[in-house]
N, C-alpha and C. Protein backbone atom coordinates (compact mmCIF):
# COMPACT_ATOMS: atom_id res chain seq x y z
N UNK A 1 -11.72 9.27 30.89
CA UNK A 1 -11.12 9.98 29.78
C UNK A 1 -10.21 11.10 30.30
N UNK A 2 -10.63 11.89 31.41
CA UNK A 2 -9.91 12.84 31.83
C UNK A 2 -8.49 12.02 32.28
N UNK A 3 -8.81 10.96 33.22
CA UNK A 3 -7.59 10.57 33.90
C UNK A 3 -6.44 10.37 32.80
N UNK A 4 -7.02 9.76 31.61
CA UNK A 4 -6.04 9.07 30.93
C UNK A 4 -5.48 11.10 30.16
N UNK A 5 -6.02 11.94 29.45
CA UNK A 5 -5.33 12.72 29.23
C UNK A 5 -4.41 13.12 30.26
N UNK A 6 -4.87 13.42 31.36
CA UNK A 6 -3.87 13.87 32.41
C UNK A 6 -2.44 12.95 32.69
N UNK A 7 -2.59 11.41 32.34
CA UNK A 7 -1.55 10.70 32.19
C UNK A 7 -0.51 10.94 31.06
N UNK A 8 -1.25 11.20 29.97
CA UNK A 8 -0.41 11.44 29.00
C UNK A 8 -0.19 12.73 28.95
N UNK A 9 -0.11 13.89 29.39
CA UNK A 9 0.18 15.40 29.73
C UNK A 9 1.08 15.11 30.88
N UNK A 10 1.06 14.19 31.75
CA UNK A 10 2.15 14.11 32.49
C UNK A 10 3.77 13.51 31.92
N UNK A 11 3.57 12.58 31.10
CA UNK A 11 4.30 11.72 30.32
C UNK A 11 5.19 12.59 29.21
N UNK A 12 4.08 13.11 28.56
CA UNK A 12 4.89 14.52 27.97
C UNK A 12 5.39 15.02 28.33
N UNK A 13 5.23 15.58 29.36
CA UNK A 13 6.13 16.64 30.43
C UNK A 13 7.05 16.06 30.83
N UNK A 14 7.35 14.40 31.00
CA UNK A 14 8.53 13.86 31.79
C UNK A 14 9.61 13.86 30.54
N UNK A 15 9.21 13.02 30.11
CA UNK A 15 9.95 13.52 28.55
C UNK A 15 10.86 14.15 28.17
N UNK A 16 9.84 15.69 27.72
CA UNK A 16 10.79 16.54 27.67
C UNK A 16 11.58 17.24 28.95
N UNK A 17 11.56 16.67 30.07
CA UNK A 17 12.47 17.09 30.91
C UNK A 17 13.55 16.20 30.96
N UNK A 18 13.13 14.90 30.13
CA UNK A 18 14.65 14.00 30.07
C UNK A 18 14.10 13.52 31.29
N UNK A 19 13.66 12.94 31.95
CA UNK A 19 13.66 12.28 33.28
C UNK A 19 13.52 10.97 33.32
N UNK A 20 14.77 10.75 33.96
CA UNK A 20 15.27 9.14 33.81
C UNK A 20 14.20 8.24 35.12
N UNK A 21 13.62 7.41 33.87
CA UNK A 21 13.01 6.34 35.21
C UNK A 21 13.65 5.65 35.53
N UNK A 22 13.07 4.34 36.45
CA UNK A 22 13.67 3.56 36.99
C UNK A 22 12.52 2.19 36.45
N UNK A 23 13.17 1.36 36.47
CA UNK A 23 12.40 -0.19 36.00
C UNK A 23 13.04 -0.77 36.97
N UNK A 24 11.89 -1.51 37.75
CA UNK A 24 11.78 -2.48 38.18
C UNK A 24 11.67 -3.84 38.10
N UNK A 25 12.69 -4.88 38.16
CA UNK A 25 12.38 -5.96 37.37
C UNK A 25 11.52 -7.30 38.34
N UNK A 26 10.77 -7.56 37.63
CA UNK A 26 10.42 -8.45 38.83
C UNK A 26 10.41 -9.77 38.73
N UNK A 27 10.17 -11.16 39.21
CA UNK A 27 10.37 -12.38 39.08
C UNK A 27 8.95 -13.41 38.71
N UNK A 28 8.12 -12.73 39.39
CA UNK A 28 6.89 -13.15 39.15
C UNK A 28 6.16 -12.96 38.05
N UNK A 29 5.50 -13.66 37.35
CA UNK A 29 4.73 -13.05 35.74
C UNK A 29 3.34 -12.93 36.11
N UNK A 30 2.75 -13.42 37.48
CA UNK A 30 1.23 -12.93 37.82
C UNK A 30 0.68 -11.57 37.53
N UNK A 31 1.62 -10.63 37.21
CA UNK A 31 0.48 -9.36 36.45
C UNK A 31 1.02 -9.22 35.27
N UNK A 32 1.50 -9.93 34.35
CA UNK A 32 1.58 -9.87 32.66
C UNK A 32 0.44 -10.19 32.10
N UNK A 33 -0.62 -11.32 32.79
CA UNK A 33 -1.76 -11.24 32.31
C UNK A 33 -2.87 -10.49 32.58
N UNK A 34 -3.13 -10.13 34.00
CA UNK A 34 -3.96 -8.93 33.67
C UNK A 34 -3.65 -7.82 32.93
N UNK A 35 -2.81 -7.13 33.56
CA UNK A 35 -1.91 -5.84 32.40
C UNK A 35 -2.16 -6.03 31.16
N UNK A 36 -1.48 -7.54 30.31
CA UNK A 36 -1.97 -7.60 29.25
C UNK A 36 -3.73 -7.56 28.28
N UNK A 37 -4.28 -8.42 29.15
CA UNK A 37 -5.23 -8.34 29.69
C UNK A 37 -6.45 -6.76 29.17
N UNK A 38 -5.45 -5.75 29.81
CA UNK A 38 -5.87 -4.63 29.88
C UNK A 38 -5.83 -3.85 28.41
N UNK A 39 -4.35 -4.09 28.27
CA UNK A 39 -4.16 -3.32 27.08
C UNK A 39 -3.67 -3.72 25.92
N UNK A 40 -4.48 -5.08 25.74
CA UNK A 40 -4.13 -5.16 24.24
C UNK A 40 -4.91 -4.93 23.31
N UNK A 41 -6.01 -4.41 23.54
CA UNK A 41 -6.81 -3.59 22.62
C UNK A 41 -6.21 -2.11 22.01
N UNK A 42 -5.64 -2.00 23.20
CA UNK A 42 -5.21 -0.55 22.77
C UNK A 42 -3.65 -0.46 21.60
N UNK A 43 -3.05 -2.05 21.98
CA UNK A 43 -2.29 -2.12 21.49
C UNK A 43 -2.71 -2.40 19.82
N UNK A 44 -3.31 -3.01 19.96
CA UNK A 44 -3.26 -3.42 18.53
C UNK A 44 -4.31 -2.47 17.42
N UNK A 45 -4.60 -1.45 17.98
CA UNK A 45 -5.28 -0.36 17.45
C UNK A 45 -3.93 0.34 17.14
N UNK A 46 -3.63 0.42 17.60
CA UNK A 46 -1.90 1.43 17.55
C UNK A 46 -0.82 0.78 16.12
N UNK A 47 -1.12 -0.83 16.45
CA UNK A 47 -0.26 -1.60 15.22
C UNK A 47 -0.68 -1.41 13.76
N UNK A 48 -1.98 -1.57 14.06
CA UNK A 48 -3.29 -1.85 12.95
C UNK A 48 -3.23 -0.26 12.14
N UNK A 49 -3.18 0.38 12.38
CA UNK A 49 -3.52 1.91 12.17
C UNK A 49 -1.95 2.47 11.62
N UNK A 50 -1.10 2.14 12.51
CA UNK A 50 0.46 2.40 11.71
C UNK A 50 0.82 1.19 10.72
N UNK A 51 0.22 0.34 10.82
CA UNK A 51 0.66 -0.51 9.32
C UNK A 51 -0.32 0.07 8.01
N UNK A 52 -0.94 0.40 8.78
CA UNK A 52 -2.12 0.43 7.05
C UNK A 52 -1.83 1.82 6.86
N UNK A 53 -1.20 2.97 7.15
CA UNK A 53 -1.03 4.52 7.01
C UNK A 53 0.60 4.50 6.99
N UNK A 54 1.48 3.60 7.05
CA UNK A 54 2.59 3.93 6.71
C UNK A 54 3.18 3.02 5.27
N UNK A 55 4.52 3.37 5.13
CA UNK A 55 5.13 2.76 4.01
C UNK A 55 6.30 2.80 4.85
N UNK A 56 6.68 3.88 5.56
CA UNK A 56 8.39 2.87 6.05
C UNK A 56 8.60 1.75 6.91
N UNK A 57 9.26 1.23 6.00
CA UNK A 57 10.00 0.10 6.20
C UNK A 57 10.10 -0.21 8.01
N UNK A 58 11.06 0.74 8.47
CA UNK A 58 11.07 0.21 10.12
C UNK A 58 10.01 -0.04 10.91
N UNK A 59 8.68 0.99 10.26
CA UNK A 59 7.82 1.00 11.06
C UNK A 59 6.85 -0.10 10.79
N UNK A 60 6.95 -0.06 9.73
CA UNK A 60 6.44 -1.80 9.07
C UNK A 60 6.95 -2.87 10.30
N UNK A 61 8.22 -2.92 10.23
CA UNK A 61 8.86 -3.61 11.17
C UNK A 61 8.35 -3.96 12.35
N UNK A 62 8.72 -2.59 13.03
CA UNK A 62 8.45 -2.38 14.31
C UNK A 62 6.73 -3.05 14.66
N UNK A 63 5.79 -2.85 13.73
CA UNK A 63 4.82 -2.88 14.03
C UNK A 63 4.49 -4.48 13.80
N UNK A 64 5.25 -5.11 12.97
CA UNK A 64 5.01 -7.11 12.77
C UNK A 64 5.67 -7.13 13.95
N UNK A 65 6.67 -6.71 14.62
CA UNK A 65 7.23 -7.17 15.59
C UNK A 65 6.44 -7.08 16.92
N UNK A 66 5.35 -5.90 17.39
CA UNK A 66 4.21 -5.80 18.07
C UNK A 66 3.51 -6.82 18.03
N UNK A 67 3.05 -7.09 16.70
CA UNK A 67 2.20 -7.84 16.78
C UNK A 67 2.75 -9.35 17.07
N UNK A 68 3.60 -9.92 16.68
CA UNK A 68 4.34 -11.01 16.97
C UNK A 68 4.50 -11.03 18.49
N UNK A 69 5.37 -10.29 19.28
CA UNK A 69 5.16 -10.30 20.72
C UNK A 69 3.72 -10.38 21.35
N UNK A 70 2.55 -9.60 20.66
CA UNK A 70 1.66 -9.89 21.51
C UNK A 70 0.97 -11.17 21.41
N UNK A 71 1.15 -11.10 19.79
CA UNK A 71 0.56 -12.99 19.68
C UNK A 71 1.39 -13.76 20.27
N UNK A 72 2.36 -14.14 20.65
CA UNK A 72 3.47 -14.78 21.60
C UNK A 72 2.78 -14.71 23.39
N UNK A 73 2.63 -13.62 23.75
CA UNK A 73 1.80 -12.81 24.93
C UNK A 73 0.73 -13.63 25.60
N UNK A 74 -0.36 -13.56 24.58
CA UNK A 74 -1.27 -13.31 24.72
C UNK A 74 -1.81 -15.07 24.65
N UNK A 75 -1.01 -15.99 23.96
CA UNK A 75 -0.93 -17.10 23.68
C UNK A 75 -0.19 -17.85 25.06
N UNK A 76 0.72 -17.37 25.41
CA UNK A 76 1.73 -17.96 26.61
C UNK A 76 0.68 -17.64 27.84
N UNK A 77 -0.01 -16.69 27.61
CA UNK A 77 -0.77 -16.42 29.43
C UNK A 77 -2.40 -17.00 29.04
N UNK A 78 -2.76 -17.72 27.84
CA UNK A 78 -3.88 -18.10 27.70
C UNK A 78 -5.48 -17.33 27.34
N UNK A 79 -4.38 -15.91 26.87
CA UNK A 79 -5.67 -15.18 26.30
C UNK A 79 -6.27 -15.65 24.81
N UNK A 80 -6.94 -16.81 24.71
CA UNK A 80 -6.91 -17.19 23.50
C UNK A 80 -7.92 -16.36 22.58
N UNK A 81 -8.96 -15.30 22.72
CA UNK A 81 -9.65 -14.49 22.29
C UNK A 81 -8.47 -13.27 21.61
N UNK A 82 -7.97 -13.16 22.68
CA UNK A 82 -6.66 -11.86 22.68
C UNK A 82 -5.96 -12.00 21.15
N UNK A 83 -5.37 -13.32 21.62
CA UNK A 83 -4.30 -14.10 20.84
C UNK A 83 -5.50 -13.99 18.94
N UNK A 84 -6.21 -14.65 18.99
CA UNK A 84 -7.13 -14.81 17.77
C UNK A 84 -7.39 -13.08 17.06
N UNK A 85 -7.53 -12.73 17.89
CA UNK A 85 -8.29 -10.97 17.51
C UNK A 85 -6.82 -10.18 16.52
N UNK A 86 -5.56 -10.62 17.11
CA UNK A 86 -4.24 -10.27 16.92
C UNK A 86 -4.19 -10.45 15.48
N UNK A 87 -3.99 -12.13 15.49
CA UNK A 87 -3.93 -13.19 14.37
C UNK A 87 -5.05 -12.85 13.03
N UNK A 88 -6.13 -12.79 13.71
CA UNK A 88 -7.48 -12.45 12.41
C UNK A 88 -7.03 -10.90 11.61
N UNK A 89 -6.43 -9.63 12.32
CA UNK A 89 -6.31 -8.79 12.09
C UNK A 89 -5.10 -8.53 10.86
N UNK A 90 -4.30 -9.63 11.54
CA UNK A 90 -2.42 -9.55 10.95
C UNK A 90 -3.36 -10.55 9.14
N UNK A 91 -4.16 -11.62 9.51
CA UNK A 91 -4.81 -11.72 8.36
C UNK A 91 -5.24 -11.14 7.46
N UNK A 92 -6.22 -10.02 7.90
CA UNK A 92 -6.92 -9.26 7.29
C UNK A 92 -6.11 -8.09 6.20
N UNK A 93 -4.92 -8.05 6.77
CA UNK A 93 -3.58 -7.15 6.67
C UNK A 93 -3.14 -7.52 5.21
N UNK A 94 -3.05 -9.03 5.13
CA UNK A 94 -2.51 -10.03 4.23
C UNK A 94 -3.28 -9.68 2.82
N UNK A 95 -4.30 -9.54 2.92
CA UNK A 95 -5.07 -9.61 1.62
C UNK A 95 -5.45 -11.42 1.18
N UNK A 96 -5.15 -12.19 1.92
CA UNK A 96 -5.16 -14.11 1.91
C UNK A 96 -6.76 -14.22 1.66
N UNK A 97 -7.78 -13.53 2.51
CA UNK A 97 -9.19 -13.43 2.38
C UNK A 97 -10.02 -13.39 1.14
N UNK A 98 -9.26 -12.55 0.07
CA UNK A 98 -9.75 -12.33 -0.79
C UNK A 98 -9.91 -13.71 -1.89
N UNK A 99 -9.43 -14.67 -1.69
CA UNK A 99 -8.94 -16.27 -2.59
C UNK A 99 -9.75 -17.25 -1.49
N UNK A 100 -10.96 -16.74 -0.65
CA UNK A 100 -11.15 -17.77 0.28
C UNK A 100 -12.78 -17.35 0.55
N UNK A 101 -13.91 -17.97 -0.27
CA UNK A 101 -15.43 -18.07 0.11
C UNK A 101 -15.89 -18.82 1.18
């Protein structure tokens, strides 16, 4: 818990200093699935939580579009738990449940 505040107190700080990273692009996709792997829980807590507490429009957006990439993701590298947890949620979203015993 500490590490991760200290990550994001660093991140802040880069930020607002404007500090330009650098991306690295790489050729290989062998760590898209662990990485992913890692954090798509966190991701879709983040989607889940800004769709159901907002009303604008972009962020609406932005946030089917999360979820679409990760179901895309998470499906292409064979997280099929990942992929389902995504999908059941973007359901749940729908209100479709309620017409279905």
């Amino acid at each position: 818990m500490k590490e991760s505040e200290n990550m994001i107190q660093q991140s802040k700080e880069l930020i607002k200093k404007g500090h330009d990273s650098q991306f690295i692009r790489v050729q290989s996709t062998e760590y898209i699935r662990p990485l992913f792997s890692i954090m798509w829980s966190p991701l879709l807590a983040g989607f889940s939580v800004l769709l159901e507490q907002n009303d604008d429009p972009k962020i609406i957006q932005l946030c089917l579009e999360g979820y679409s990439l990760s179901i895309y993701l998470a499906g292409r590298y064979g997280l099929d738990d990942e992929r389902d947890t995504f999908v059941m949620s973007l359901y749940n979203f729908t209100g479709l449940k309620k017409g279905f015993k």
